[in-house]
C-alpha atoms as a PDB file:
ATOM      1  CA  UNK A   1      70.040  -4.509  21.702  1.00  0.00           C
ATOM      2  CA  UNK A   2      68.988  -7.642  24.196  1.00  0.00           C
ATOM      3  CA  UNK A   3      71.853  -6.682  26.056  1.00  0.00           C
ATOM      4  CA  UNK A   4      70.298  -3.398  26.664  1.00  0.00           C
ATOM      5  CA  UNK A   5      66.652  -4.498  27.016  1.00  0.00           C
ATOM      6  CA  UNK A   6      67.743  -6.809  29.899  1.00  0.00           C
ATOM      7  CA  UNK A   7      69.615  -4.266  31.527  1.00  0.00           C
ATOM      8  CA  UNK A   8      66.365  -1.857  31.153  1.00  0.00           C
ATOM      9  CA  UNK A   9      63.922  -4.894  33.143  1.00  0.00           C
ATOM     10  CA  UNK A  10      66.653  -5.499  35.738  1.00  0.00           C
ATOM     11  CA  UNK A  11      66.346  -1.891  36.410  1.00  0.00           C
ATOM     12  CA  UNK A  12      62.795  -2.009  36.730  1.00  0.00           C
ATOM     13  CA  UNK A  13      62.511  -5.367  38.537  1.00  0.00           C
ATOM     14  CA  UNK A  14      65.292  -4.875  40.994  1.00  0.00           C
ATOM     15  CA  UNK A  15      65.420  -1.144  43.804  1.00  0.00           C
ATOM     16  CA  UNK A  16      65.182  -0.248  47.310  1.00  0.00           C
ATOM     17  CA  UNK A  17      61.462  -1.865  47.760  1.00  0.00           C
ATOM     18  CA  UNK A  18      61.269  -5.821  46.779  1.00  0.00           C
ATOM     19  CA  UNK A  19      58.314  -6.447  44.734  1.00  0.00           C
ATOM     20  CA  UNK A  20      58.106 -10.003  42.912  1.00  0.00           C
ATOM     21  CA  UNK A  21      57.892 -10.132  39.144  1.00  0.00           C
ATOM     22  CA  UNK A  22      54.301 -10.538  39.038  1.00  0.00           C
ATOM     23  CA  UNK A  23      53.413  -7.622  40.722  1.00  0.00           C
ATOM     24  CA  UNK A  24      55.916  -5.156  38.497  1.00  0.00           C
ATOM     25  CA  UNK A  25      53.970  -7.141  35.518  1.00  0.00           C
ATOM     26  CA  UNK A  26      50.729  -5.907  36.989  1.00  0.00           C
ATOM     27  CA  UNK A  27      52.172  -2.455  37.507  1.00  0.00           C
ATOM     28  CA  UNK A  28      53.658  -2.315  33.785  1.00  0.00           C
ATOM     29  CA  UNK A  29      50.226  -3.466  32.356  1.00  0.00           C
ATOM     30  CA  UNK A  30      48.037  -0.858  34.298  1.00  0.00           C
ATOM     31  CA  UNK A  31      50.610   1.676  33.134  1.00  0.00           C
ATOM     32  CA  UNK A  32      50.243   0.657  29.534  1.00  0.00           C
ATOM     33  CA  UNK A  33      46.357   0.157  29.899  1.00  0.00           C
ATOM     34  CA  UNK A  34      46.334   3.880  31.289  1.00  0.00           C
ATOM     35  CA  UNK A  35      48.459   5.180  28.283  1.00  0.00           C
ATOM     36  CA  UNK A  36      45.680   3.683  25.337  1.00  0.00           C
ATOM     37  CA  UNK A  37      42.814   3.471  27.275  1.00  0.00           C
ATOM     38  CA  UNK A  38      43.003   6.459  29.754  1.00  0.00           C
ATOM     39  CA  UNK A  39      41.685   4.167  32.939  1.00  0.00           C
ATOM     40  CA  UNK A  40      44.248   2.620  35.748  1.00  0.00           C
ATOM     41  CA  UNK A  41      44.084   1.167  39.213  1.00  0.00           C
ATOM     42  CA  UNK A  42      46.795   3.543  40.741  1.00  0.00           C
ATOM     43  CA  UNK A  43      47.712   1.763  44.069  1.00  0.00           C
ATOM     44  CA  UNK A  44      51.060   2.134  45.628  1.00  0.00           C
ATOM     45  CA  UNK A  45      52.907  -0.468  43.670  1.00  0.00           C
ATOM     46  CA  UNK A  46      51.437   1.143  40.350  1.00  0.00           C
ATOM     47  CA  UNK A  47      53.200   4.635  41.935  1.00  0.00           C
ATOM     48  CA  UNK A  48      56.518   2.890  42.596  1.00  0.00           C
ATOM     49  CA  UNK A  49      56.739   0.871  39.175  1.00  0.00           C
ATOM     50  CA  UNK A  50      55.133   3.480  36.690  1.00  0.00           C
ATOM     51  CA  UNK A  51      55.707   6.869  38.100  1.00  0.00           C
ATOM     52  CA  UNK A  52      59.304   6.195  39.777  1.00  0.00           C
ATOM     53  CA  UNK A  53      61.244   3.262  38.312  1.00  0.00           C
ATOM     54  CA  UNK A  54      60.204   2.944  34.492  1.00  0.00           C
ATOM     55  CA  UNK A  55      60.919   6.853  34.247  1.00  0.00           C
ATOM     56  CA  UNK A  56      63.840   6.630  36.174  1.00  0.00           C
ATOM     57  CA  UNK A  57      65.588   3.374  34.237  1.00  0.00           C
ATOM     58  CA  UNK A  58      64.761   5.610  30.903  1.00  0.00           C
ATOM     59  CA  UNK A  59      66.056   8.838  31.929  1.00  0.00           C
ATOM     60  CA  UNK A  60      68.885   6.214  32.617  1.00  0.00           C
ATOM     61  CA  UNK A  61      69.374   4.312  29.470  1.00  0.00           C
ATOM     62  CA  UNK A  62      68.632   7.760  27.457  1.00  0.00           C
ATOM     63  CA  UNK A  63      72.320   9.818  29.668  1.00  0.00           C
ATOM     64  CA  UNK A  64      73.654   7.041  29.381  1.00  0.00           C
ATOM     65  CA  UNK A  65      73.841   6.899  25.478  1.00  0.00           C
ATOM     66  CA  UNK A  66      74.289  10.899  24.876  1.00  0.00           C
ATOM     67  CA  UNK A  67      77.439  10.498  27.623  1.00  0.00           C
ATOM     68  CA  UNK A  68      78.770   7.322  25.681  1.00  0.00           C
ATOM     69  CA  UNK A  69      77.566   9.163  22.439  1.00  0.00           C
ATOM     70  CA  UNK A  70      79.111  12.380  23.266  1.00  0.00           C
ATOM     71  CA  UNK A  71      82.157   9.878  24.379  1.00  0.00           C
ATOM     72  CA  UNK A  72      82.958   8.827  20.730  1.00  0.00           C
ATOM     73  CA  UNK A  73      82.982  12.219  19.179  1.00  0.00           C
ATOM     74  CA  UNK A  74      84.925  13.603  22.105  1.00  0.00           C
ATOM     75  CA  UNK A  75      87.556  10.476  21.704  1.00  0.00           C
ATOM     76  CA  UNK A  76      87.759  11.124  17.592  1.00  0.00           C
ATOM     77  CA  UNK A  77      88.024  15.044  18.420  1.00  0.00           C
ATOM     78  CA  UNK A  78      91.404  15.265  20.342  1.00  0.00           C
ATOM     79  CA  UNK A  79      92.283  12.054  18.465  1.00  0.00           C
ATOM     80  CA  UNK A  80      93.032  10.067  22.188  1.00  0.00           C
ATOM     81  CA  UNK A  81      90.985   6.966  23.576  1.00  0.00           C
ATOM     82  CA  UNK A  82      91.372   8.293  27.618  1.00  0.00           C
ATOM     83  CA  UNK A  83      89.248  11.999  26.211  1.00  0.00           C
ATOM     84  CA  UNK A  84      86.071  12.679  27.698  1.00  0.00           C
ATOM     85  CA  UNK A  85      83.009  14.639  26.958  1.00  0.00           C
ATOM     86  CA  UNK A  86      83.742  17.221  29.955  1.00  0.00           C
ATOM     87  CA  UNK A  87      86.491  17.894  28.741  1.00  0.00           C
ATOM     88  CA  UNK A  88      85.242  20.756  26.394  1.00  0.00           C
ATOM     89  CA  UNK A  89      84.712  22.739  30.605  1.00  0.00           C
ATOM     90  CA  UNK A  90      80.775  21.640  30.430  1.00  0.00           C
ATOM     91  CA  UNK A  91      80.893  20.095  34.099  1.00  0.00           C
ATOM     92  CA  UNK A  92      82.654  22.966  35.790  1.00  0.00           C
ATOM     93  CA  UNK A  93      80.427  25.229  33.759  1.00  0.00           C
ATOM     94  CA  UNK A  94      77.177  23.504  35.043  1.00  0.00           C
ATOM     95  CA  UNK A  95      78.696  23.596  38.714  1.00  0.00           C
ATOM     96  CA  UNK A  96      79.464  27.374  38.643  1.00  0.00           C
ATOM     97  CA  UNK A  97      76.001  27.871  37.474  1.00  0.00           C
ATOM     98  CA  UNK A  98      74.675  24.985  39.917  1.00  0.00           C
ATOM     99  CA  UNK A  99      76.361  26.907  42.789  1.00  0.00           C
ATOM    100  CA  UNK A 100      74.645  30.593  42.322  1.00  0.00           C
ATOM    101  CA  UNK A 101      71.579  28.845  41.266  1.00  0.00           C
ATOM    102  CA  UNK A 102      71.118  26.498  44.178  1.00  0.00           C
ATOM    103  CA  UNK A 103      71.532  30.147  46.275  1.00  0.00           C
ATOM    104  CA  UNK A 104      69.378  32.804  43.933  1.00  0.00           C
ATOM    105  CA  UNK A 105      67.239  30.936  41.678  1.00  0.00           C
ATOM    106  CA  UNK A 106      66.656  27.371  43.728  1.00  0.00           C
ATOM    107  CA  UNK A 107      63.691  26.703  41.673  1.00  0.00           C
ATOM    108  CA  UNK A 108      65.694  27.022  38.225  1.00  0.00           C
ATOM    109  CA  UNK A 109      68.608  25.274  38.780  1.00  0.00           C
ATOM    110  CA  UNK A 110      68.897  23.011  35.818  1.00  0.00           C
ATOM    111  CA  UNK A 111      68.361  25.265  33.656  1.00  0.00           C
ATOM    112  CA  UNK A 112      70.742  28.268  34.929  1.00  0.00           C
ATOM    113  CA  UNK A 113      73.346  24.929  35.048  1.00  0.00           C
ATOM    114  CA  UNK A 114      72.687  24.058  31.668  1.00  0.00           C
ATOM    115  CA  UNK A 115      73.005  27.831  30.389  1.00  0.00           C
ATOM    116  CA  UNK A 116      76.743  27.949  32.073  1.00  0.00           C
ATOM    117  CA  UNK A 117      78.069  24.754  30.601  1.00  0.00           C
ATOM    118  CA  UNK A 118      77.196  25.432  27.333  1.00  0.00           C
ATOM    119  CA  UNK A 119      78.940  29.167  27.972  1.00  0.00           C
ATOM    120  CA  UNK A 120      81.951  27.191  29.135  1.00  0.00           C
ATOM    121  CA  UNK A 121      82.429  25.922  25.724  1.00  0.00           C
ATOM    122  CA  UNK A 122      82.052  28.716  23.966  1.00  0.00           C
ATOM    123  CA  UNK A 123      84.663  30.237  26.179  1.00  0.00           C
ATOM    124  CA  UNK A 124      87.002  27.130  25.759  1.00  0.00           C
ATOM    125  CA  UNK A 125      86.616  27.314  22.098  1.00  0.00           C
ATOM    126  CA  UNK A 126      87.191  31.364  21.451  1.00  0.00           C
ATOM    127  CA  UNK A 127      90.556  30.808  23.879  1.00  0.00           C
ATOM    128  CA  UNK A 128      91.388  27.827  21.578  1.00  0.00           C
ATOM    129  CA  UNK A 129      90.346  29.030  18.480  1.00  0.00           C
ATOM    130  CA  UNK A 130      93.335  30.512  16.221  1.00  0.00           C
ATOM    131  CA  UNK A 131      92.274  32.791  13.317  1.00  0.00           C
ATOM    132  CA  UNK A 132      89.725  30.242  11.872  1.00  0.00           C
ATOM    133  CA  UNK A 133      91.288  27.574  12.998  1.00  0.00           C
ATOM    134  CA  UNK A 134      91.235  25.139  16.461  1.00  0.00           C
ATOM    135  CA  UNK A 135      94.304  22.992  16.660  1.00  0.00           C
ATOM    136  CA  UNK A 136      93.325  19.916  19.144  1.00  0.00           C
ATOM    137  CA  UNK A 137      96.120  20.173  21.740  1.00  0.00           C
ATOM    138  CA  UNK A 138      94.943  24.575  22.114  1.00  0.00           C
ATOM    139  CA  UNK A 139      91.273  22.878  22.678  1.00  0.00           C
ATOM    140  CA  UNK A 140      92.259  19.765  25.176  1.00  0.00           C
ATOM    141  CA  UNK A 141      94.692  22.951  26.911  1.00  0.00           C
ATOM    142  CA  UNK A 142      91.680  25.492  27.222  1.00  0.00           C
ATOM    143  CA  UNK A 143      89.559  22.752  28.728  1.00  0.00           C
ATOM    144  CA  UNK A 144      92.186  21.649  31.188  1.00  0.00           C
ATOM    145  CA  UNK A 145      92.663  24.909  32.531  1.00  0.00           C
ATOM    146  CA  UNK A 146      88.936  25.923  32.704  1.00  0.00           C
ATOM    147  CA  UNK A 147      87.754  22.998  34.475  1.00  0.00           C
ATOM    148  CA  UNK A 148      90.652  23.881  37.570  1.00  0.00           C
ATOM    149  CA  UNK A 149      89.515  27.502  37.255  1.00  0.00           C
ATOM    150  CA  UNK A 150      86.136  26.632  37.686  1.00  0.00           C
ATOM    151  CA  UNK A 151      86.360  24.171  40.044  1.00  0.00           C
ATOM    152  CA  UNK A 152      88.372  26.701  42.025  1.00  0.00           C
ATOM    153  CA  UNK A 153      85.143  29.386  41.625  1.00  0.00           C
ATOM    154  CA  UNK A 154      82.576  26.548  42.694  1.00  0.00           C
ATOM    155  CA  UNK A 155      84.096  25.739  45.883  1.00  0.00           C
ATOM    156  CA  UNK A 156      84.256  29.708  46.381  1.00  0.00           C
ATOM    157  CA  UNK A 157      81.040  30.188  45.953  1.00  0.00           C
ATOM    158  CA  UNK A 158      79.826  26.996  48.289  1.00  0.00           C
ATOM    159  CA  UNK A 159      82.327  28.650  50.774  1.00  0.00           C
ATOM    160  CA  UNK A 160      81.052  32.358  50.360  1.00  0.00           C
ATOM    161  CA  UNK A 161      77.478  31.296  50.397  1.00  0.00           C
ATOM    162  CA  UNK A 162      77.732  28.772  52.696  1.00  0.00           C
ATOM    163  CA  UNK A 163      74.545  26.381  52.819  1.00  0.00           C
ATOM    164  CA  UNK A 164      72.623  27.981  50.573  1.00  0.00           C
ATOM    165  CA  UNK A 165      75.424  26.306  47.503  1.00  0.00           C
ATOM    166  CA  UNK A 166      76.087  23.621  49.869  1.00  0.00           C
ATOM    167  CA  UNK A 167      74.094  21.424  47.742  1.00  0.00           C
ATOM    168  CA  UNK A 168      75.811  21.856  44.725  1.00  0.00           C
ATOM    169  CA  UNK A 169      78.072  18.720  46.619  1.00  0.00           C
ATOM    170  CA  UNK A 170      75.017  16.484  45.954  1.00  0.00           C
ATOM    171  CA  UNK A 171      73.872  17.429  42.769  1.00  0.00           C
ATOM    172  CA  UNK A 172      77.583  16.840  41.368  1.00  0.00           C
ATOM    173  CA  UNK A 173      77.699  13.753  42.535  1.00  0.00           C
ATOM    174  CA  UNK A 174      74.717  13.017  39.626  1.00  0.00           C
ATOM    175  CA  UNK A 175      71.693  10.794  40.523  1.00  0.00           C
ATOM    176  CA  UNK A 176      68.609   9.932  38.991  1.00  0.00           C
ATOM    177  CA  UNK A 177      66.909  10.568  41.973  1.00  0.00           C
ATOM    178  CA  UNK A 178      63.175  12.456  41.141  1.00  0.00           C
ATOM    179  CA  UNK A 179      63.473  11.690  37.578  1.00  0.00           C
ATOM    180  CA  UNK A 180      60.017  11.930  35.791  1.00  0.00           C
ATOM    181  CA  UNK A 181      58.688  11.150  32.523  1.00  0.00           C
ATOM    182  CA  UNK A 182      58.879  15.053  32.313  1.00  0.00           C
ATOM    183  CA  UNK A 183      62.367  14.250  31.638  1.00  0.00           C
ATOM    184  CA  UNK A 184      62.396  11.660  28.800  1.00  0.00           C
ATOM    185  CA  UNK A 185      60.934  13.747  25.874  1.00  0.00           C
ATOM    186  CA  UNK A 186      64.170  15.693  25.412  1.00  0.00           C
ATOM    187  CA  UNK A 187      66.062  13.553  26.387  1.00  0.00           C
ATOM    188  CA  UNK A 188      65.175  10.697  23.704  1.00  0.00           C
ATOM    189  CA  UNK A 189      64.954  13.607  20.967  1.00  0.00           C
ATOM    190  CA  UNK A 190      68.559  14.526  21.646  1.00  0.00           C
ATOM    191  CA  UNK A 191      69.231  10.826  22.111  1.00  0.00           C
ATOM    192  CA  UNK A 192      67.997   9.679  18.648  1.00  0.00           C
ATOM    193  CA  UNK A 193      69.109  13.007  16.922  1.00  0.00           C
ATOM    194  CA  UNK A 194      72.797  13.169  18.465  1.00  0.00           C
ATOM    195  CA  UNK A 195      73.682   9.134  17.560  1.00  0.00           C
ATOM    196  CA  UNK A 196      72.099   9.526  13.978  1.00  0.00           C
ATOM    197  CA  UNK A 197      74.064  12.343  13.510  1.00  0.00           C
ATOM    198  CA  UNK A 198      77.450  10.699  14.337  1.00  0.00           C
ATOM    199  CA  UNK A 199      76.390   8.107  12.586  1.00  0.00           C
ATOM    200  CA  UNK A 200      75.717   9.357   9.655  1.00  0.00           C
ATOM    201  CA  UNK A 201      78.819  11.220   9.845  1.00  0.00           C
ATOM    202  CA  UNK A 202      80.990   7.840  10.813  1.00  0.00           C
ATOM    203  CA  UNK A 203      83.440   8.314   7.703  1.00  0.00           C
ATOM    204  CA  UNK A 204      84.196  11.874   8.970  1.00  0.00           C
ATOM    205  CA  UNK A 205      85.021  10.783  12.172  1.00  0.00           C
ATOM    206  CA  UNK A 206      86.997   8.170  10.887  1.00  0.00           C
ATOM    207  CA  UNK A 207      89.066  10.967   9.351  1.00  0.00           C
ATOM    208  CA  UNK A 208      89.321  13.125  11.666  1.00  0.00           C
ATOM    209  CA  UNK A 209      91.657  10.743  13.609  1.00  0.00           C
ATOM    210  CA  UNK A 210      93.862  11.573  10.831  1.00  0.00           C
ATOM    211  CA  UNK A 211      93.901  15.002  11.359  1.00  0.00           C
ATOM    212  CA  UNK A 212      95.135  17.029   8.871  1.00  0.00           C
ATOM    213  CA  UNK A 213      96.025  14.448   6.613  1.00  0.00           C
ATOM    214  CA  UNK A 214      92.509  13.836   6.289  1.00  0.00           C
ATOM    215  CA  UNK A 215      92.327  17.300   4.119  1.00  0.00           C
ATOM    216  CA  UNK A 216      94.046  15.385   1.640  1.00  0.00           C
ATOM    217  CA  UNK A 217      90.939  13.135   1.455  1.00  0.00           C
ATOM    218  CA  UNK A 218      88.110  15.782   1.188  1.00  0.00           C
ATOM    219  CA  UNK A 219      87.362  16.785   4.671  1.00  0.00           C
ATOM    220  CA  UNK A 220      86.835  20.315   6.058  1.00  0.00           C
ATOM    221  CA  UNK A 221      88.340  18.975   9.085  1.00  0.00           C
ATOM    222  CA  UNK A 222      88.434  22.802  10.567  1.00  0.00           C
ATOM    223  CA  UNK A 223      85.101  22.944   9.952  1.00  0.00           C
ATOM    224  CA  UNK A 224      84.275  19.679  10.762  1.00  0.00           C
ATOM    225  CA  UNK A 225      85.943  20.225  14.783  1.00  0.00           C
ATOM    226  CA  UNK A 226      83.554  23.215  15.128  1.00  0.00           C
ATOM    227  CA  UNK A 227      80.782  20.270  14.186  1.00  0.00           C
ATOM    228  CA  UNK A 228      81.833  17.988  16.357  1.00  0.00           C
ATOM    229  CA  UNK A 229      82.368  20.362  19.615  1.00  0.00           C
ATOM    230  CA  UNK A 230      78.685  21.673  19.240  1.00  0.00           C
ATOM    231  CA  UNK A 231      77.680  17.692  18.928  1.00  0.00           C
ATOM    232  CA  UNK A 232      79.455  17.152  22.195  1.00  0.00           C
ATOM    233  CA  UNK A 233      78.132  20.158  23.633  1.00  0.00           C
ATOM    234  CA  UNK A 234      74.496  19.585  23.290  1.00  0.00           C
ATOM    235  CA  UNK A 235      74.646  15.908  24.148  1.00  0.00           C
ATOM    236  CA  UNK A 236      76.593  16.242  27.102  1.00  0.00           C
ATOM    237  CA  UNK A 237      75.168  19.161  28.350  1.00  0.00           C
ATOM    238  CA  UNK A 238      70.928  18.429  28.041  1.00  0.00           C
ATOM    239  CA  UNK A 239      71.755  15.721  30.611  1.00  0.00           C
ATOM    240  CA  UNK A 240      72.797  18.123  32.984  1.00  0.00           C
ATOM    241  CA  UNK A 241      70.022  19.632  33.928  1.00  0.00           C
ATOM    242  CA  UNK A 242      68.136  16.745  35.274  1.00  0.00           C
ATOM    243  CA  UNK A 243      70.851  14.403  36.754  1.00  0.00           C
ATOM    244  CA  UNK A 244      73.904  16.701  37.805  1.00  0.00           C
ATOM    245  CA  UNK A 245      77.008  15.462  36.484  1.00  0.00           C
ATOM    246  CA  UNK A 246      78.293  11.620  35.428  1.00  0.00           C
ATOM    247  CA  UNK A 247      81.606  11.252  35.369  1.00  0.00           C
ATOM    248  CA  UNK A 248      83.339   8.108  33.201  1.00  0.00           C
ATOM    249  CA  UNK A 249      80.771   7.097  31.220  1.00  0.00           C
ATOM    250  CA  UNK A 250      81.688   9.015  28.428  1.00  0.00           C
ATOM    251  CA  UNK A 251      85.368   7.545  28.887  1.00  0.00           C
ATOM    252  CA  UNK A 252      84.534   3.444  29.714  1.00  0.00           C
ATOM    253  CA  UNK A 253      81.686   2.403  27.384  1.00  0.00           C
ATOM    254  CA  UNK A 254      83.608   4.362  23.827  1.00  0.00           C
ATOM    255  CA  UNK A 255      86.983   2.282  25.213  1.00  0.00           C
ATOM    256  CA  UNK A 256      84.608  -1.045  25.871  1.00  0.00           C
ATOM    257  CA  UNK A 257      83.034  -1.422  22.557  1.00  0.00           C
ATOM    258  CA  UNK A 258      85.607  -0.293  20.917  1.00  0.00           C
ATOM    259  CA  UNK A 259      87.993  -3.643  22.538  1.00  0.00           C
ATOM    260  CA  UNK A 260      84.747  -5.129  21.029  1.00  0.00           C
ATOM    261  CA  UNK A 261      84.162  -4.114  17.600  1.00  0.00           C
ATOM    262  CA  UNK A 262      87.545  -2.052  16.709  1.00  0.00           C
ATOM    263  CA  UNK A 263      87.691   1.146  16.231  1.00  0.00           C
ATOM    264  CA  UNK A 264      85.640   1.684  12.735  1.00  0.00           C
ATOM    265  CA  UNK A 265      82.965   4.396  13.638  1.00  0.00           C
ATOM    266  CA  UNK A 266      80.313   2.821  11.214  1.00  0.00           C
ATOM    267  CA  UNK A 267      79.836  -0.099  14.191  1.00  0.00           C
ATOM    268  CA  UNK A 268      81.579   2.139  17.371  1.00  0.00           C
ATOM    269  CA  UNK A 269      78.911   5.006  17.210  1.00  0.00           C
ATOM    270  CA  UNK A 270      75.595   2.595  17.224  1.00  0.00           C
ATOM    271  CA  UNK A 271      77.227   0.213  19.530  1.00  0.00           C
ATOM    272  CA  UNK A 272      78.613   2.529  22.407  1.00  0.00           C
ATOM    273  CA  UNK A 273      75.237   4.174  22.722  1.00  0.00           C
ATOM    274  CA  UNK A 274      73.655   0.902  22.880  1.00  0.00           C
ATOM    275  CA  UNK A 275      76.187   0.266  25.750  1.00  0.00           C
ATOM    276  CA  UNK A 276      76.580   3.562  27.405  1.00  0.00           C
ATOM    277  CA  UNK A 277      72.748   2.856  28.340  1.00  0.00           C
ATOM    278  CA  UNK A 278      73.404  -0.484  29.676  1.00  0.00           C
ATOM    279  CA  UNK A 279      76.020   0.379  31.542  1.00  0.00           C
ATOM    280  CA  UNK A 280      74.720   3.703  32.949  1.00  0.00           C
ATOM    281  CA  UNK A 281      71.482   1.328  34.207  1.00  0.00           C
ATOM    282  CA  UNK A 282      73.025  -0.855  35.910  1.00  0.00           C
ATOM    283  CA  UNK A 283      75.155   1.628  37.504  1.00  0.00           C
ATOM    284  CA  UNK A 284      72.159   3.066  38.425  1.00  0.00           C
ATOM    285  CA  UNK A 285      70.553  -0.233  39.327  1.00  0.00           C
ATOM    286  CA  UNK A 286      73.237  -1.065  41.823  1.00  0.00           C
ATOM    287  CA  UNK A 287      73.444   2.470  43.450  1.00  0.00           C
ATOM    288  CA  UNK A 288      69.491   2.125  44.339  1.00  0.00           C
ATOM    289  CA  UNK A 289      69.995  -1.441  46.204  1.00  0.00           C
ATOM    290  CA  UNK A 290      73.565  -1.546  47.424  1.00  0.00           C
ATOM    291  CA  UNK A 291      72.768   0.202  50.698  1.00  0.00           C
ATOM    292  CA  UNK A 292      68.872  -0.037  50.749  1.00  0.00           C
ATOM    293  CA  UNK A 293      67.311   1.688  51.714  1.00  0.00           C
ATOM    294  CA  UNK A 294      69.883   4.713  50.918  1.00  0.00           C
ATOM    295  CA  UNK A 295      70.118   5.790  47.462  1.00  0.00           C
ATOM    296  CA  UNK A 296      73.471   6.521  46.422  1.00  0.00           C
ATOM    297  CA  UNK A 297      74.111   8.845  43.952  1.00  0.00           C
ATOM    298  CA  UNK A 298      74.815   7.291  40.702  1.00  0.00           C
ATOM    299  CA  UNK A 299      78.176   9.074  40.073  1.00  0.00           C
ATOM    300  CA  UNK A 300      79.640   7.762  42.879  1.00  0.00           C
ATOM    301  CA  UNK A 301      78.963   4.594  41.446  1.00  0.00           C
ATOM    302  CA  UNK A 302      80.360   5.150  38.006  1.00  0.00           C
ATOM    303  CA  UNK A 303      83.806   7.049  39.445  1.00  0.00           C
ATOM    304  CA  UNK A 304      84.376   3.655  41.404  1.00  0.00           C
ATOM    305  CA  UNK A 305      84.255   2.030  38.300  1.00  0.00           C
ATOM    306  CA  UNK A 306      86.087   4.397  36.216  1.00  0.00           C
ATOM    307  CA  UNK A 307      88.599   4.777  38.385  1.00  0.00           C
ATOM    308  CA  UNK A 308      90.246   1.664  38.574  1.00  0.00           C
ATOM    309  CA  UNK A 309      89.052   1.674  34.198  1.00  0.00           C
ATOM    310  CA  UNK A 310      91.284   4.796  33.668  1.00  0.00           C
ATOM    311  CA  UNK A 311      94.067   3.733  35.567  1.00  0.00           C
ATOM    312  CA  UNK A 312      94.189   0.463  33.990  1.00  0.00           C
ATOM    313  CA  UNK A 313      93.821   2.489  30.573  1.00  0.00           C
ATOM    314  CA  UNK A 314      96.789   4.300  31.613  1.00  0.00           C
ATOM    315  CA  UNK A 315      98.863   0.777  32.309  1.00  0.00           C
ATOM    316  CA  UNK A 316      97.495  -0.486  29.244  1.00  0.00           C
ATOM    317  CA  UNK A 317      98.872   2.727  27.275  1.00  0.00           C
ATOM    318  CA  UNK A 318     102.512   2.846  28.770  1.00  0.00           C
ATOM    319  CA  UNK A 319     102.552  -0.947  27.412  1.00  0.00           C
ATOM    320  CA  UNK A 320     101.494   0.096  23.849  1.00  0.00           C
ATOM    321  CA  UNK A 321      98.206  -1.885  23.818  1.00  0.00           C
ATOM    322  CA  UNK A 322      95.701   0.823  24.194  1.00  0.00           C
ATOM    323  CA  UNK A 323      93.678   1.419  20.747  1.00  0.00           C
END
C-alpha cells in the first residue's frame, strides 16, 4: 500500500515540465480546496498538476490493477503462469474495431473498440465451447488463432483505408496521453468491483488450478471458467477504451508477487493489484520524462520490460523453477 502511494506522488511530482515540490503542493491544495469549497486559483501550474497529471497517474494506477487483476484470473484460468489477459482475442478485437472506427466513427472510437473486444470473446468462447463445456487448451487455441486472424484484418484495414486507420498504430501502442478525470469513475468502479470479486472468490481460484480434480472438492469448475472469462473480459476490456492497449502487465506483476507471496490467491489477488498499479505508474512515469519533452507511449515502455520478463520466464521454465 506505501509502495503504491509513493509510486502515485512520483507520478505526480516527476513529467515533461519540472515544477519543485512546493509548487505541486500548492497545485494539490487548490485542487482539493476547489473540490469542498467550490473556489480555486486556476493558473497554469494548477492546469498541469490537477487537470493533467493527478488524472493521468489515476487512470494509471486504476489499468494498471484491472490488467494485473485480470492477470491472476487469466493465469488460474488456463492453469499457466506465462497466460495473459489478451489472450481471451480482446486486443485484436479492440484493434479491428479501433481500425474502422478511427476511419467512420473518429469521434467514437473507444467505444466501437470496446464493443469489438468484448465480441472477440464471445466468439473465442462459442469456438471453444464443447456442448456445455470449455476445456482450457480449446480456449488458449481459439484465442491464439483469433488474435493472428485479427491482427491479419487490422493491418488490412490500415492498408485499405490508408490514413484514415493509420492511427490505429498509435493508439495500440497504449498511452495515457489526454486522460481526464472523465475517465476515473469507471474505471475505479470496475477496479474495486473486479479485485473484490476475485477475492472473494480466492478458494475457487485456488481450485481451479486443479482442474477437474477440483470437482471432487465442490466446484462447478465448468461453470466457474464461464465466471472467470466474463471477469477477465470486463476488466481487461473497460481499459481499452481510454488508453489503447497495454501489453505485459497482465503477465509481469501476477508472476512478481507471486515470487513474493507464493501462489495462494487469498494474498496473490490483493497484492498484484496493489502492484499492477505501481508498476503501470511508473511505467508511465518514465515514458513522460525519458525523452522530454516527447511522450512516449506507455506500451512501448511496458513491452521493453516484458520482453526481456517473458523471455527470462521462459529460461526460468525450461529449468523447472517457474511457479
Amino acid at each position: 500500500m506505501f509502495l503504491s502511494l509513493g509510486s502515485v506522488l512520483i507520478g505526480i511530482y516527476l513529467g515533461p515540465v519540472f515544477l519543485s515540490p512546493s509548487k505541486v503542493n500548492w497545485a494539490i491544495f487548490q485542487g482539493l480546496k476547489g473540490l469542498f469549497i467550490g473556489t480555486t486559483k486556476k493558473t497554469g501550474i494548477y492546469i498541469i498538476v490537477w487537470e493533467i497529471r493527478l488524472p493521468r497517474v489515476i487512470v494509471a494506477y486504476l489499468t494498471g490493477t484491472l490488467l494485473a487483476s485480470a492477470g491472476v484470473a487469466a493465469q488460474a484460468l488456463f492453469k499457466n503462469p506465462l497466460a495473459d489477459p489478451y489472450l481471451l482475442g480482446i486486443s485484436g478485437g479492440a484493434a479491428v474495431g479501433a481500425s474502422l472506427a478511427f476511419a467512420f466513427f473518429p469521434s467514437h472510437v473507444g467505444s466501437v473498440a470496446f464493443l469489438f473486444s468484448l465480441i472477440s470473446v464471445y466468439v473465442v468462447y462459442k469456438v471453444a465451447k464443447i456442448r456445455d463445456r470449455i476445456p482450457v487448451e480449446n480456449l488458449l487455441l481459439a484465442g491464439i488463432a483469433y488474435g493472428f486472424m485479427a491482427g491479419a484484418i487490422t493491418s488490412y484495414l490500415i492498408v485499405v483505408l490508408g490514413p484514415k486507420a493509420h492511427l490505429t498504430w498509435m493508439w495500440l501502442m497504449g498511452s495515457f496521453n489526454g486522460a481526464t478525470w472523465n475517465n476515473v469513475p469507471e474505471l475505479l468502479i470496475a477496479s474495486v468491483l473486479g479485485v473484490l470479486f476475485l477475492h472473494l472468490n480466492w478458494r475457487n481460484l485456488n481450485l481451479l488450478l486443479l482442474g477437474d480434480e477440483s470437482i471432487a472438492l465442490g466446484l462447478d469448475v465448468d461453470f466457474f471458467r464461464k465466471v472467470v472469462i466474463v471477469a477477465i473480459a470486463l476488466m481487461t476490456s473497460i481499459t481499452v477504451p481510454g488508453v489503447g492497449i497495454i501489453g505485459f502487465v497482465g503477465l509481469m506483476a501476477p508472476h512478481i508477487v507471486r515470487f513474493m507471496v507464493g501462489p495462494n490467491h487469498k494474498r496473490l489477488v490483493i497484492n498484484t493489484a496493489l502492484f499492477g498499479g505501481l508498476l503501470l505508474v511508473l511505467a508511465d512515469t518514465l515514458a513522460r520524462t525519458i525523452a522530454r519533452p516527447l511522450d512516449i507511449p506507455v506500451g512501448i515502455i511496458t513491452s521493453m520490460m516484458g520482453g526481456p520478463f517473458f523471455l527470462y520466464l521462459l529460461r526460468r521454465q525450461k529449468r523447472g523453477g517457474l511457479l
